[in-house]
C-alpha atoms as a PDB file:
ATOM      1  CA  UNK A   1      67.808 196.319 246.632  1.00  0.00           C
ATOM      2  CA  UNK A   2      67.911 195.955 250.311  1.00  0.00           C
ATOM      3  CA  UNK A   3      63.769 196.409 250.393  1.00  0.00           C
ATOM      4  CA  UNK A   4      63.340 193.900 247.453  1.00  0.00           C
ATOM      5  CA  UNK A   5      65.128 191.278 249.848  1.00  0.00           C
ATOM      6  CA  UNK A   6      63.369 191.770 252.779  1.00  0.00           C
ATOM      7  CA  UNK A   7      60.428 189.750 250.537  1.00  0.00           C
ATOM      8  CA  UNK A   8      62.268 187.432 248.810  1.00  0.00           C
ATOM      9  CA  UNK A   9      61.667 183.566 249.866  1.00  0.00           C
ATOM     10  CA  UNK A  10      64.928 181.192 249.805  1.00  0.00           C
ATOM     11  CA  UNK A  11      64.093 177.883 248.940  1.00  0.00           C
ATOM     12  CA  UNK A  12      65.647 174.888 247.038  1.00  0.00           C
ATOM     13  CA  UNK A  13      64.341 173.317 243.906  1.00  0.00           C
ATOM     14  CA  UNK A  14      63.945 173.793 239.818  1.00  0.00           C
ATOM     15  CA  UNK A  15      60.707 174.217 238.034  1.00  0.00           C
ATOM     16  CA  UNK A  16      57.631 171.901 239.278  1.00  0.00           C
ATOM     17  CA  UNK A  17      59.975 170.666 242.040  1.00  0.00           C
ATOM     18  CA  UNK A  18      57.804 169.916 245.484  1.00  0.00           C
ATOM     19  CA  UNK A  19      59.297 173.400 247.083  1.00  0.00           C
ATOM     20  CA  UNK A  20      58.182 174.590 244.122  1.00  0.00           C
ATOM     21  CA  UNK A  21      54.533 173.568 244.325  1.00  0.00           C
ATOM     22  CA  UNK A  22      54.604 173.874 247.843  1.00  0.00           C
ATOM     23  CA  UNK A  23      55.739 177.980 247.187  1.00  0.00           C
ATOM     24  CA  UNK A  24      52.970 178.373 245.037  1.00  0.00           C
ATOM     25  CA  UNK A  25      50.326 177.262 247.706  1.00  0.00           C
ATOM     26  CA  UNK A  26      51.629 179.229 250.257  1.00  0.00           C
ATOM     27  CA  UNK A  27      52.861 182.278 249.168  1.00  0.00           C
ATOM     28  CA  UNK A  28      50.678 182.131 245.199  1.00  0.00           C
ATOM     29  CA  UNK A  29      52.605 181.678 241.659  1.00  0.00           C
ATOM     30  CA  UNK A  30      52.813 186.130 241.807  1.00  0.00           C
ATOM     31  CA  UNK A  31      55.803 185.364 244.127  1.00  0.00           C
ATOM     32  CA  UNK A  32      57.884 182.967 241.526  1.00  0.00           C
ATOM     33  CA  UNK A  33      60.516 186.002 241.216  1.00  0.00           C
ATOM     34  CA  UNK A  34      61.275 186.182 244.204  1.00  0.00           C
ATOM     35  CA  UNK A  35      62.671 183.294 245.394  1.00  0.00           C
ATOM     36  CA  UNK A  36      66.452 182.981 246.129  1.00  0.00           C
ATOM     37  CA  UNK A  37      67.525 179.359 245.402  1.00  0.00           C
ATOM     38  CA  UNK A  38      69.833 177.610 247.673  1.00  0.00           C
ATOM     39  CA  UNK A  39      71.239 174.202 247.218  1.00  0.00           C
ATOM     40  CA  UNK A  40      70.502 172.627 250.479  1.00  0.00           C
ATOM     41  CA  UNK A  41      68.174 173.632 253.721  1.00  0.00           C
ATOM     42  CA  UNK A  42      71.079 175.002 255.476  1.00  0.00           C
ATOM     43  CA  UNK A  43      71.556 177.364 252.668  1.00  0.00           C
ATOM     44  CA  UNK A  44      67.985 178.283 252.654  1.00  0.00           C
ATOM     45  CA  UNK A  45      67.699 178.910 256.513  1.00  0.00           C
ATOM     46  CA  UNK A  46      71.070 180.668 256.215  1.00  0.00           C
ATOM     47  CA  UNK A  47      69.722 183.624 253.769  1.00  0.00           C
ATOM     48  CA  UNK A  48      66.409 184.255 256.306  1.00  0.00           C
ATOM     49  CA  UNK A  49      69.135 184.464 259.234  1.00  0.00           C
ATOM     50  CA  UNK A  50      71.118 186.938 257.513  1.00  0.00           C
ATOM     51  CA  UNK A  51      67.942 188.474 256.253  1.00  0.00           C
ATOM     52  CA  UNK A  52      68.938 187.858 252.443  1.00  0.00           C
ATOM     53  CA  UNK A  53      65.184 186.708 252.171  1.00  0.00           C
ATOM     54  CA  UNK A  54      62.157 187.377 254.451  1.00  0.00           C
ATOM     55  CA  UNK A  55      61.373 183.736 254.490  1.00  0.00           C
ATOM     56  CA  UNK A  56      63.080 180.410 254.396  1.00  0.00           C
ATOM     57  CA  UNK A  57      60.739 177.336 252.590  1.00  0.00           C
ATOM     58  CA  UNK A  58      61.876 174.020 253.467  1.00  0.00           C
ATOM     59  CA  UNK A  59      60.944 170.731 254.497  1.00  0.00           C
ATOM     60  CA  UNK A  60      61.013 169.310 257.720  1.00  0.00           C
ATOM     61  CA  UNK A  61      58.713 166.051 257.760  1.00  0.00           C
ATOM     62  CA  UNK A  62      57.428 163.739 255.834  1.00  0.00           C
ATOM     63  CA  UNK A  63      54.973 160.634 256.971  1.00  0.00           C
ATOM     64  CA  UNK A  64      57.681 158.056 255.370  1.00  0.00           C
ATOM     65  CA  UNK A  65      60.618 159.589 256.248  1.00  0.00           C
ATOM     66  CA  UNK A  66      60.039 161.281 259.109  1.00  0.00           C
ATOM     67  CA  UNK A  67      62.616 164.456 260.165  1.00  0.00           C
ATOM     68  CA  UNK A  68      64.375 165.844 257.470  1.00  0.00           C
ATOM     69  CA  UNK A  69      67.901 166.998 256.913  1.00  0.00           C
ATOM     70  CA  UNK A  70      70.478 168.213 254.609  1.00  0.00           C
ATOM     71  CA  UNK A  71      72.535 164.866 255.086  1.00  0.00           C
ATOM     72  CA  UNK A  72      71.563 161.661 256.890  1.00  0.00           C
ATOM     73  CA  UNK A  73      73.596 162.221 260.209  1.00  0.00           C
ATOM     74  CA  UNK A  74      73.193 165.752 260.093  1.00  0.00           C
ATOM     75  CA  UNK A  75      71.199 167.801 262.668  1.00  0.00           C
ATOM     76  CA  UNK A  76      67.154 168.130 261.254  1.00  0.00           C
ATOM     77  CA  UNK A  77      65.874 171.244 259.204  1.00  0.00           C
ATOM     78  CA  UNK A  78      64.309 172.124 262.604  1.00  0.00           C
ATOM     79  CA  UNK A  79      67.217 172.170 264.759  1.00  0.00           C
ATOM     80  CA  UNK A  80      69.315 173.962 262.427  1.00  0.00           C
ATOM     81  CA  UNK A  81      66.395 176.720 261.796  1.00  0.00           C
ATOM     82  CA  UNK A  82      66.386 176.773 266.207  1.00  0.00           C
ATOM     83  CA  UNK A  83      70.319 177.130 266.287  1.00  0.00           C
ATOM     84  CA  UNK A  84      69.841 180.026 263.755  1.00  0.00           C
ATOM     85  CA  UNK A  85      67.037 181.685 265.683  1.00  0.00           C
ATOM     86  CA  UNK A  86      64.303 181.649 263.115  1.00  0.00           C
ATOM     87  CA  UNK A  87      60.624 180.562 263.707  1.00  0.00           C
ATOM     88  CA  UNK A  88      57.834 179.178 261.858  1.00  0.00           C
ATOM     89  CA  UNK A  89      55.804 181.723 260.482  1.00  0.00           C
ATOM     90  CA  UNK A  90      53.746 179.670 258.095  1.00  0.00           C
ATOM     91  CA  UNK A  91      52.712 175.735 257.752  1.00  0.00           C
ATOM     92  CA  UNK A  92      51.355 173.876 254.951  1.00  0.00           C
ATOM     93  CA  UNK A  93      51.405 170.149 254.694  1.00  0.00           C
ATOM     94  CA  UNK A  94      51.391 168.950 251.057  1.00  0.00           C
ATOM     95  CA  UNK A  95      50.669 165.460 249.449  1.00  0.00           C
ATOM     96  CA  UNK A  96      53.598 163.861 248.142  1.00  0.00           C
ATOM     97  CA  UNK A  97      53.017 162.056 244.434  1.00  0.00           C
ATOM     98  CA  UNK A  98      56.288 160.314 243.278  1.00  0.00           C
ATOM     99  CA  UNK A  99      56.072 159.012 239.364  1.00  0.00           C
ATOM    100  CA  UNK A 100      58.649 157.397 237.575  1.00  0.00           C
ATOM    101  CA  UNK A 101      59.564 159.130 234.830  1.00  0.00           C
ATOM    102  CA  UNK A 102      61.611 158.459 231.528  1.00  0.00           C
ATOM    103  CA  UNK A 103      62.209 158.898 228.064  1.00  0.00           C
ATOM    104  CA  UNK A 104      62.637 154.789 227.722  1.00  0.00           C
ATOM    105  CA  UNK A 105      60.281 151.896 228.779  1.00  0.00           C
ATOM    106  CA  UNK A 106      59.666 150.596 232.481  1.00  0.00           C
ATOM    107  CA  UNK A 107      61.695 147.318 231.307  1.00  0.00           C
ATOM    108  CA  UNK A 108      64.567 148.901 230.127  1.00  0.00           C
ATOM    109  CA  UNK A 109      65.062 151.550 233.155  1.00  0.00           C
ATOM    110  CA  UNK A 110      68.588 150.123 234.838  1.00  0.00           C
ATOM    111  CA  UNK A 111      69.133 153.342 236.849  1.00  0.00           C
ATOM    112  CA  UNK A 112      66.353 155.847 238.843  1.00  0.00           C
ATOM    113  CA  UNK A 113      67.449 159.306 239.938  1.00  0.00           C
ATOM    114  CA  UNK A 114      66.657 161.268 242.623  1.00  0.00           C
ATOM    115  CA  UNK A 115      67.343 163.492 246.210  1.00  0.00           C
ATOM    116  CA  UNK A 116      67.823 160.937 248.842  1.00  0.00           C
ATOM    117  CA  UNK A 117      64.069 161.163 250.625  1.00  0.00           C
ATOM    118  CA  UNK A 118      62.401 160.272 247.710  1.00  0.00           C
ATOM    119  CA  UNK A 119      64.554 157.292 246.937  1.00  0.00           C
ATOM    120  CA  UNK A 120      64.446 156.429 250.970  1.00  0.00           C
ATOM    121  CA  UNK A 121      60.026 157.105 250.265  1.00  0.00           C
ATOM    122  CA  UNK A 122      60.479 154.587 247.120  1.00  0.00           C
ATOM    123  CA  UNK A 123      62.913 152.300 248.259  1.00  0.00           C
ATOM    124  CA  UNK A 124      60.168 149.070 247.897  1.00  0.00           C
ATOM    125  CA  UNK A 125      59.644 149.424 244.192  1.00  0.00           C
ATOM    126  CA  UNK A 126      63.544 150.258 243.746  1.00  0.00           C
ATOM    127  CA  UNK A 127      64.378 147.091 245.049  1.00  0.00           C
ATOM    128  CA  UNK A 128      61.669 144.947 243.557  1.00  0.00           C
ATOM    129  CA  UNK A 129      62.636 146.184 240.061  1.00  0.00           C
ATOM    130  CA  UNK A 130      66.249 145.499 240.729  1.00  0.00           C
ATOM    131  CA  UNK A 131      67.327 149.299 240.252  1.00  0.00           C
ATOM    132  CA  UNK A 132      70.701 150.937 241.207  1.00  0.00           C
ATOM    133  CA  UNK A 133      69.781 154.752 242.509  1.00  0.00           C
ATOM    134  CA  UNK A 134      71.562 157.208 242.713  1.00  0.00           C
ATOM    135  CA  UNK A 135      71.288 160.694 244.608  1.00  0.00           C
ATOM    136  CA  UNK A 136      74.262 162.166 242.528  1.00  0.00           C
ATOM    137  CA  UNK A 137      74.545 162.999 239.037  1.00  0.00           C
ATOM    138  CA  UNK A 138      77.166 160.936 237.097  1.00  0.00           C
ATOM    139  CA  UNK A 139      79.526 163.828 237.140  1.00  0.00           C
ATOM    140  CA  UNK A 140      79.475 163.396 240.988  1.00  0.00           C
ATOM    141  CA  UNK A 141      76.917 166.547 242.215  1.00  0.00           C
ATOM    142  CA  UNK A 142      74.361 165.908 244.488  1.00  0.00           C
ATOM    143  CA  UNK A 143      70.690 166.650 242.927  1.00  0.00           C
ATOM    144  CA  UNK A 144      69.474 169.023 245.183  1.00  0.00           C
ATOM    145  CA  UNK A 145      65.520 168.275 244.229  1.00  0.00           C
ATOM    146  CA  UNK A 146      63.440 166.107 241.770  1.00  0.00           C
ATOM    147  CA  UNK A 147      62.810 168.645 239.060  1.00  0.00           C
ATOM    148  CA  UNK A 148      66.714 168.427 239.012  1.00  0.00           C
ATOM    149  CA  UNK A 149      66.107 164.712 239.002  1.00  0.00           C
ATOM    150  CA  UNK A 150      64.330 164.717 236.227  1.00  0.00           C
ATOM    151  CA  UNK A 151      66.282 167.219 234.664  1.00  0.00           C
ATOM    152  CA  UNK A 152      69.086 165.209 234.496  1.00  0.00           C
ATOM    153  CA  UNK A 153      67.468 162.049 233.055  1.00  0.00           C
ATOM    154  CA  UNK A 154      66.012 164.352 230.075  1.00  0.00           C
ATOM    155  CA  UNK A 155      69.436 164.858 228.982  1.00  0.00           C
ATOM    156  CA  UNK A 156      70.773 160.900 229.647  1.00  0.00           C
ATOM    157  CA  UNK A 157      70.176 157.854 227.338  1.00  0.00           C
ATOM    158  CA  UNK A 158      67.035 156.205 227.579  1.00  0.00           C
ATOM    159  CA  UNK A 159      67.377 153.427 230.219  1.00  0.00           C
ATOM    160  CA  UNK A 160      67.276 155.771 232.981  1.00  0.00           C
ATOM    161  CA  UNK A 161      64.533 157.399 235.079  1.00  0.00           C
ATOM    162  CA  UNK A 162      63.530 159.901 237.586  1.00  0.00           C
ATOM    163  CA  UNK A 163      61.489 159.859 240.729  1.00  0.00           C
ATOM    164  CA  UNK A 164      59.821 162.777 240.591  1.00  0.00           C
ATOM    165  CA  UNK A 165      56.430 164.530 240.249  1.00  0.00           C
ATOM    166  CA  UNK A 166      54.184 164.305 237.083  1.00  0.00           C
ATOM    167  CA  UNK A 167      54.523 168.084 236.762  1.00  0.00           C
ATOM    168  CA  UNK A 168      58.349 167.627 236.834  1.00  0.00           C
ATOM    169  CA  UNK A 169      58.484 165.133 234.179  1.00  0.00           C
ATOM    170  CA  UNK A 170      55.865 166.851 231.888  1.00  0.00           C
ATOM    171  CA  UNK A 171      57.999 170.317 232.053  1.00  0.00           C
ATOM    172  CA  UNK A 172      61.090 168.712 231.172  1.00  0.00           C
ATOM    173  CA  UNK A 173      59.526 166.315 228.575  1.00  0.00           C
ATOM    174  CA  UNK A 174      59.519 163.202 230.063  1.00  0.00           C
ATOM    175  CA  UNK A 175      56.877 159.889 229.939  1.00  0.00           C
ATOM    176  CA  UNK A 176      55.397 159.223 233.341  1.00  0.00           C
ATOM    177  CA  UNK A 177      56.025 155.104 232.996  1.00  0.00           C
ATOM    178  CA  UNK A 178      54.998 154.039 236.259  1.00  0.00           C
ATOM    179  CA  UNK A 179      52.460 156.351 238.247  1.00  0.00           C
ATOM    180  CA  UNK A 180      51.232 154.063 240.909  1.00  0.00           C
ATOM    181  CA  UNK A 181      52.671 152.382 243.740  1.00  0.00           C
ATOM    182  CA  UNK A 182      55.961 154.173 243.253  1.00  0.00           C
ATOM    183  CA  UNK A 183      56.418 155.327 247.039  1.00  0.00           C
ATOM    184  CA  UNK A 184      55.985 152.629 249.720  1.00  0.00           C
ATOM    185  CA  UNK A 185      52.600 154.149 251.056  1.00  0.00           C
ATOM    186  CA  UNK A 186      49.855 155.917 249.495  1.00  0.00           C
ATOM    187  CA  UNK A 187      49.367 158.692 252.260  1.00  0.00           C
ATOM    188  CA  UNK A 188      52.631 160.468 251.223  1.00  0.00           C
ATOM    189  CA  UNK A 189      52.822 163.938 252.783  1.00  0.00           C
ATOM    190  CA  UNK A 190      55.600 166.403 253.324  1.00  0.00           C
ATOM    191  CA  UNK A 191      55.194 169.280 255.817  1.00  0.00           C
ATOM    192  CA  UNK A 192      56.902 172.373 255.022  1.00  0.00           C
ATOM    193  CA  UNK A 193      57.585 175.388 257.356  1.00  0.00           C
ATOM    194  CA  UNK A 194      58.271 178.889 256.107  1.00  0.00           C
ATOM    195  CA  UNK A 195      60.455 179.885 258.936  1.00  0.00           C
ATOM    196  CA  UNK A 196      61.489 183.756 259.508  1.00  0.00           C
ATOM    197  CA  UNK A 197      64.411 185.723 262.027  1.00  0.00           C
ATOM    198  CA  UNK A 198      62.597 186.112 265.442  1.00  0.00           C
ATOM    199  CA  UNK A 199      61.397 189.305 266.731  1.00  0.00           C
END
């Protein structure tokens, strides 16, 4: 067991979440059993620390954004992978493509759900369409990704949607109602860092 972790990647994320696209590209779909999911970043650094995985995937920029982190005053997915001792040991910078997604019409979505960057990345259409949005489910857990974005609005009533990817929404069955000028600018890109213990 202890040589099948050495090659397992921790990462957050469901099915046709961005970590989840963004493991494909850099380590190819052969390596979808082996990732260890993790709730937040500081999970997913944790494991590669402790060597529970060889690699940690995670975020740690995007162009609207800017540094990312597990909460909003909390230290950056960078610092806490330097306080831990791991370093980058692979890069890959992926385009970002929020969709709205639903099972109901654009005019009758009340609610949008979502992890908090991609709400922050879409907070111009939110507003302009009157939305409340949410980061947390209605039972109170924070969605750790969009596939468990859109997820969640599969299984709610109709006047709800997700921000999420198209590939999100068409594995969990959901209409992609609004495709274009979702995010507030059109070069969307997240960088993610596969980051490994130090020699």
């Amino acid at each position: 067991m202890a040589q099948r972790r050495q090659w397992m990647i921790a990462r957050i994320g469901g099915p046709k979440s961005y970590s989840d696209l963004a493991a494909a590209r850099m380590f190819g779909v052969s390596a979808a059993s082996s990732f260890l999911l993790r709730r937040s970043f500081e999970g997913c650094l944790g494991a590669a620390s402790v060597a529970m995985a060889r690699y940690a995937l995670v975020p740690v920029e995007n162009t609207i954004n800017g540094k990312i982190s597990d909460r909003k005053s909390g230290p950056t997915v960078e610092e806490m992978a330097s306080e831990m001792g791991l370093v980058v040991a692979r890069r890959l910078r992926l385009r970002v493509r929020h969709v709205l997604a639903s099972r109901g019409r654009l005019e009758d979505i009340r609610m949008v759900y979502s992890k908090r960057q991609p709400i922050e990345q879409c907070g111009r259409l939110v507003r302009r369409l009157g939305l409340r949005a949410s980061d947390r489910a209605p039972n109170g857990e924070v969605l750790p990704d969009t596939s468990a974005a859109a997820k969640l609005v599969a299984s709610l009533d109709i006047n709800v949607a997700a921000i999420c990817n198209a590939e999100a929404a068409a594995h969990y069955g959901l209409d992609v109602i609004k495709s274009t000028g979702v995010a507030d600018r059109r070069n969307n890109f997240t960088t993610f860092h596969a980051y490994s213990r130090g020699r």
